[in-house]
C-alpha atoms as a PDB file:
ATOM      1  CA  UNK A   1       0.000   0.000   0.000  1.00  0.00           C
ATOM      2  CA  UNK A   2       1.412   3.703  -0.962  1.00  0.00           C
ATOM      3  CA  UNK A   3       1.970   5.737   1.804  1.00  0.00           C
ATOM      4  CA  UNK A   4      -0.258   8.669   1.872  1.00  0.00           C
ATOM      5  CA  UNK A   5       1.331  11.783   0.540  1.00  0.00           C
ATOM      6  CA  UNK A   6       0.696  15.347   2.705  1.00  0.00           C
ATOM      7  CA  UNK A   7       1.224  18.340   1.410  1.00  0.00           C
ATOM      8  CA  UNK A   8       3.868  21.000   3.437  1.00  0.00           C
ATOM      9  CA  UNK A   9       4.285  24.948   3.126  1.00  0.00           C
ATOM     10  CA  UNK A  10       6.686  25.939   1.023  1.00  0.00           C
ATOM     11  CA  UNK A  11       9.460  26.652   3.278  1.00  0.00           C
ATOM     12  CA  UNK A  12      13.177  28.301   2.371  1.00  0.00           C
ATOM     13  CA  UNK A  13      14.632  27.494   5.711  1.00  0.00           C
ATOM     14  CA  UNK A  14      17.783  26.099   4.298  1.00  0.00           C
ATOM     15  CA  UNK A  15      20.900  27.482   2.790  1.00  0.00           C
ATOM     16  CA  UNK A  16      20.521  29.482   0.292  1.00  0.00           C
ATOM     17  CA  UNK A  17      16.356  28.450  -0.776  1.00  0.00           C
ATOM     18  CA  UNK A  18      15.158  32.253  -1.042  1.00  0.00           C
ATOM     19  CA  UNK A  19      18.553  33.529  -3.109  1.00  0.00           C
ATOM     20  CA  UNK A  20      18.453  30.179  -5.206  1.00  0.00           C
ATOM     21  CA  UNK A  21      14.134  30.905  -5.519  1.00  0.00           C
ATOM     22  CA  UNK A  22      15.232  34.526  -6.224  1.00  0.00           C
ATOM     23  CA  UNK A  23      17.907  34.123  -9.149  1.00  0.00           C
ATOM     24  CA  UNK A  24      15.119  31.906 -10.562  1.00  0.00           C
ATOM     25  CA  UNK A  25      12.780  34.003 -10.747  1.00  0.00           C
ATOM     26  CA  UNK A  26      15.199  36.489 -12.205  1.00  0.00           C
ATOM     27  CA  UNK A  27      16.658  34.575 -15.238  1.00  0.00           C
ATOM     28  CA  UNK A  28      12.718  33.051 -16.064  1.00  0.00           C
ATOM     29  CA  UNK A  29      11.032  36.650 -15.702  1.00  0.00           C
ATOM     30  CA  UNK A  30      13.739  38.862 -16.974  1.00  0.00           C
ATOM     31  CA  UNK A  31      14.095  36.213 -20.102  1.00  0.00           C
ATOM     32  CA  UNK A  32      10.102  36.375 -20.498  1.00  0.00           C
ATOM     33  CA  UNK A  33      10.209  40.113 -20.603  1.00  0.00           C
ATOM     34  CA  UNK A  34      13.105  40.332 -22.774  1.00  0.00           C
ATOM     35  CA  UNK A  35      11.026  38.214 -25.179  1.00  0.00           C
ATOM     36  CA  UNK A  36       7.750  40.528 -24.452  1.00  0.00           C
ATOM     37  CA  UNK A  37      10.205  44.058 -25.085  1.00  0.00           C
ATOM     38  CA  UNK A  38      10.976  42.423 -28.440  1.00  0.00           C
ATOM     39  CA  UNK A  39       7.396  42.557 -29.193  1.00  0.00           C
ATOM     40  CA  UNK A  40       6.909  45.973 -29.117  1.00  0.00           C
ATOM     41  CA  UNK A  41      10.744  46.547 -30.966  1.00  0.00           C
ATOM     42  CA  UNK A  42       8.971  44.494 -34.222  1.00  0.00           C
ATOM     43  CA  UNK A  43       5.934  44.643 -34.057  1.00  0.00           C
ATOM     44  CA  UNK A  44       5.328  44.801 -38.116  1.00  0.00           C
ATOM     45  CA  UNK A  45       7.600  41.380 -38.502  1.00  0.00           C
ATOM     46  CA  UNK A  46       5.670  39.552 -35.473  1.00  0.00           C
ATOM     47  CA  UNK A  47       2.257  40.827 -36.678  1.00  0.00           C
ATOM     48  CA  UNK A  48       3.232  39.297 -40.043  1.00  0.00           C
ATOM     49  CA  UNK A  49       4.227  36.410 -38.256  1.00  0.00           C
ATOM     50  CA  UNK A  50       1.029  35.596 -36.679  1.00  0.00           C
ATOM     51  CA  UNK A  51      -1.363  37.245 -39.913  1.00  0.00           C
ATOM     52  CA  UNK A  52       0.104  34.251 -41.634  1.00  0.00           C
ATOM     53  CA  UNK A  53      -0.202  31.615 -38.382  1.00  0.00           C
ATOM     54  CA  UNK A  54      -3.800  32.771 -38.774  1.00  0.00           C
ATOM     55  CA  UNK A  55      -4.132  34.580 -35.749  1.00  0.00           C
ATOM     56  CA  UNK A  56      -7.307  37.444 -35.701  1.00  0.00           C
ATOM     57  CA  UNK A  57      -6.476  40.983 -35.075  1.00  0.00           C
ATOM     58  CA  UNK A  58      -2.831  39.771 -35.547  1.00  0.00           C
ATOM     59  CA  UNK A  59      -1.055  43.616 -34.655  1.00  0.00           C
ATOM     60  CA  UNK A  60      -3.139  43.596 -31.463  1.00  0.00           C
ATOM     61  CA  UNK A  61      -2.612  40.011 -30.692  1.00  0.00           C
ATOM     62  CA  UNK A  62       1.622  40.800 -30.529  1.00  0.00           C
ATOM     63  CA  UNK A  63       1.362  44.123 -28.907  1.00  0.00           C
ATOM     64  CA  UNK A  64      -1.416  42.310 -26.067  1.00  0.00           C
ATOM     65  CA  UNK A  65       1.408  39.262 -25.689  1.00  0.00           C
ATOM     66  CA  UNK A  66       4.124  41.037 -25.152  1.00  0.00           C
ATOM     67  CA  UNK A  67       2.496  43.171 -22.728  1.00  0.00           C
ATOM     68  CA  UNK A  68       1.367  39.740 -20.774  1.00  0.00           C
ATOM     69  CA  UNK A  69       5.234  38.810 -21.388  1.00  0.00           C
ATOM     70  CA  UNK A  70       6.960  42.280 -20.044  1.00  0.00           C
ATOM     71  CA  UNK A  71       4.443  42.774 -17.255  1.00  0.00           C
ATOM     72  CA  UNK A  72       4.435  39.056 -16.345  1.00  0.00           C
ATOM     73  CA  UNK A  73       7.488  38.625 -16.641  1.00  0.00           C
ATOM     74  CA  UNK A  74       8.261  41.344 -14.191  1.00  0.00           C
ATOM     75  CA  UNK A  75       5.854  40.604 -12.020  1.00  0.00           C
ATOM     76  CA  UNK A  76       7.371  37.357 -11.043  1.00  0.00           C
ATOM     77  CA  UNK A  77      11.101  39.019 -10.487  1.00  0.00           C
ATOM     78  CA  UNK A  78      10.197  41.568  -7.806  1.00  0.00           C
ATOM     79  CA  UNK A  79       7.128  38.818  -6.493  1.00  0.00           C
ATOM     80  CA  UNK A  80       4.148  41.705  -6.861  1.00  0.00           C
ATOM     81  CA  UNK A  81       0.774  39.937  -7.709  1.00  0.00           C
ATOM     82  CA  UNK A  82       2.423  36.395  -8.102  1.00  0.00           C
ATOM     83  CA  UNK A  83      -0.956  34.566  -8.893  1.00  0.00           C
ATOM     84  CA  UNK A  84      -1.630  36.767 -11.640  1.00  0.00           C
ATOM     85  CA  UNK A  85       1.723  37.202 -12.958  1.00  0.00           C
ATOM     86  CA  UNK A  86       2.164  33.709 -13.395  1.00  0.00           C
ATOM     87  CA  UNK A  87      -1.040  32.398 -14.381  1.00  0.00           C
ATOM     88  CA  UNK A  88      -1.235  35.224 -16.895  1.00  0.00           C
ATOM     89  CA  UNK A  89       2.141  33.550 -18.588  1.00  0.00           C
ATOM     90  CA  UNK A  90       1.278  29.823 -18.135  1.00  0.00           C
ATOM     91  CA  UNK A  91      -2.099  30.201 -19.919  1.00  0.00           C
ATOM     92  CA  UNK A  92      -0.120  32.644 -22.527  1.00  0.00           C
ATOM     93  CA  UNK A  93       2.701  30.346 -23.100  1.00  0.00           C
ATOM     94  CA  UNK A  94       0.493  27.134 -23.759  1.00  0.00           C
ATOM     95  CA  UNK A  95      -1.819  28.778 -25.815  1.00  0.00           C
ATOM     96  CA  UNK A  96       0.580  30.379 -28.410  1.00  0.00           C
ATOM     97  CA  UNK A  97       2.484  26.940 -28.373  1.00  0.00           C
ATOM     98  CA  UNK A  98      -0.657  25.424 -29.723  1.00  0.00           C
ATOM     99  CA  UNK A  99      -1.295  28.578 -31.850  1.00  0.00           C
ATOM    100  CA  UNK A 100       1.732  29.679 -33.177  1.00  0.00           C
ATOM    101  CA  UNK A 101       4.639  26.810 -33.230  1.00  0.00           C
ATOM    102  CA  UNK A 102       2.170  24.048 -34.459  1.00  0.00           C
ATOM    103  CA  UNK A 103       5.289  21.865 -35.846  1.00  0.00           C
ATOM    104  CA  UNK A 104       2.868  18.813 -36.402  1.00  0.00           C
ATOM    105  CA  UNK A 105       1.076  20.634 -39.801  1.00  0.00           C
ATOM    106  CA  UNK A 106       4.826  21.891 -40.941  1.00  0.00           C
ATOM    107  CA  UNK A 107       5.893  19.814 -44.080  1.00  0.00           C
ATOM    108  CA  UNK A 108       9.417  21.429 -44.595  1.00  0.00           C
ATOM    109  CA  UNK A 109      11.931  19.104 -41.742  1.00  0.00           C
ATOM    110  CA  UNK A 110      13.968  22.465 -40.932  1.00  0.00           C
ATOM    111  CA  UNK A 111      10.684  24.229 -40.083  1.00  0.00           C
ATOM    112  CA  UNK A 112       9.306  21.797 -38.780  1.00  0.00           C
ATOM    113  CA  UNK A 113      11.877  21.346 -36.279  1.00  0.00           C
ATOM    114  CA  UNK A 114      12.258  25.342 -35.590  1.00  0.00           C
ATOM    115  CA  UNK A 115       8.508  25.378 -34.792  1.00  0.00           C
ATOM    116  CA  UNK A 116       8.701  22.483 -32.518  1.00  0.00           C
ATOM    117  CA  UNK A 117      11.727  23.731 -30.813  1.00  0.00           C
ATOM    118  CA  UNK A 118       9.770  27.107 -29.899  1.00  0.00           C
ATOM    119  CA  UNK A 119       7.028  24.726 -29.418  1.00  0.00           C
ATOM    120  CA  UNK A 120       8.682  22.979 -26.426  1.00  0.00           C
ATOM    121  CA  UNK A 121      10.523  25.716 -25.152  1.00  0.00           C
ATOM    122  CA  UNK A 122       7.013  27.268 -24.806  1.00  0.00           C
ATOM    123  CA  UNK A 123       5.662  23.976 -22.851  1.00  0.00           C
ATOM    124  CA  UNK A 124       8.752  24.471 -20.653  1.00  0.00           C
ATOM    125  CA  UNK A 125       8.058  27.370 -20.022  1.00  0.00           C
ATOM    126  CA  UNK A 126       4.824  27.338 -18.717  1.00  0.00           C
ATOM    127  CA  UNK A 127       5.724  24.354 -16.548  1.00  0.00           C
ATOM    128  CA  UNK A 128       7.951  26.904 -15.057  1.00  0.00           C
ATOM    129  CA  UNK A 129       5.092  29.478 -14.838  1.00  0.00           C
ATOM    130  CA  UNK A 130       2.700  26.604 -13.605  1.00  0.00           C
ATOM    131  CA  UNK A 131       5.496  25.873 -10.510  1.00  0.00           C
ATOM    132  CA  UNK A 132       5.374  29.545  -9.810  1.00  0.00           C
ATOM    133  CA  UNK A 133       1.433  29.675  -9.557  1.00  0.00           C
ATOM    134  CA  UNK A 134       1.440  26.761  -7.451  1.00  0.00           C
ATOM    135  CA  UNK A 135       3.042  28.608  -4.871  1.00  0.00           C
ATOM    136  CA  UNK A 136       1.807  32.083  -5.845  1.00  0.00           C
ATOM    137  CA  UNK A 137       0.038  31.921  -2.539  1.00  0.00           C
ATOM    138  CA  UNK A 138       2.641  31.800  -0.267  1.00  0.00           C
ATOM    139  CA  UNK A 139       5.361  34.589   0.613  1.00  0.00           C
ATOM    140  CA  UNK A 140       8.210  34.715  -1.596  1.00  0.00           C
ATOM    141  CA  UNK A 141      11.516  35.666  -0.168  1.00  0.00           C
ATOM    142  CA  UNK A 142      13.086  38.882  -2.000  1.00  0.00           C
ATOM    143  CA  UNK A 143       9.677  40.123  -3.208  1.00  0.00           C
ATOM    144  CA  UNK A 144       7.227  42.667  -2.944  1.00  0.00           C
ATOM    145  CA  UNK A 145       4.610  41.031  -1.279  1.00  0.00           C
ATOM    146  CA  UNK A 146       1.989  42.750  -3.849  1.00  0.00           C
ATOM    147  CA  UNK A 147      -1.208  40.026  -4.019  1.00  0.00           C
ATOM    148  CA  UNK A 148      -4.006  39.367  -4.559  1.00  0.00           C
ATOM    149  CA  UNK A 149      -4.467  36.196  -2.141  1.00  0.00           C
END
């Protein structure tokens, strides 16, 4: 018989947990926002991008995603509104990995592996982001404190 599994707080009582949960934060949310500024830098070439991926309203779509990315992203480095921050980027991340990299309709093998490379690193990612909502809850070490719960 399994033993029964309990759930404990998140804790960062040992050496180094809260500067370790901090520089990991840092390097996803600064990387996410670095991705969202570039956004805004092309917005012509990404709206192009996603006009031909089918997306509606494609201009809006890039200039609403990388304000989820850049806001999101930042969110999560200095730990204001944790919940939202990351939840906003999980549910961003999966859905333009199913909407924009969709590798399994790609006939060409070097596109085809491109898109599934951005693909995954998109699923990756909001496993990260997923991680960070699951303990969106709880008080981060190094952070604002901003929340909504």
């Amino acid at each position: 018989m399994l033993a029964e599994l309990a759930t404990t707080p998140l804790q960062f009582d040992t050496p180094f947990a809260g500067e370790l949960f901090l520089v990991g934060r840092l390097l996803f949310g600064v990387t996410l926002a670095f991705m969202g500024l570039n956004h805004f830098l092309d917005v012509d070439g990404m709206a192009g991008y996603a006009e031909f991926k089918g997306l509606p309203a494609p201009r809006f779509s890039v200039i609403a995603s990388g304000l989820v990315l850049v806001v999101g992203g930042l969110g999560v480095v200095v730990g204001a509104f944790p919940v939202v921050a990351a939840g906003g980027l999980a549910v961003f991340l999966l859905g333009s990995a199913v909407a924009m990299h969709d590798f399994w309709s790609i006939d060409d093998p070097e596109d085809r592996q491109n898109e599934m490379t951005s693909f995954l690193k998109n699923v990756y990612g909001a496993g990260a982001a997923l991680a960070l909502l699951a303990v969106g809850g709880t008080a981060w070490p190094y952070a604002l404190g901003l929340g909504l719960f």
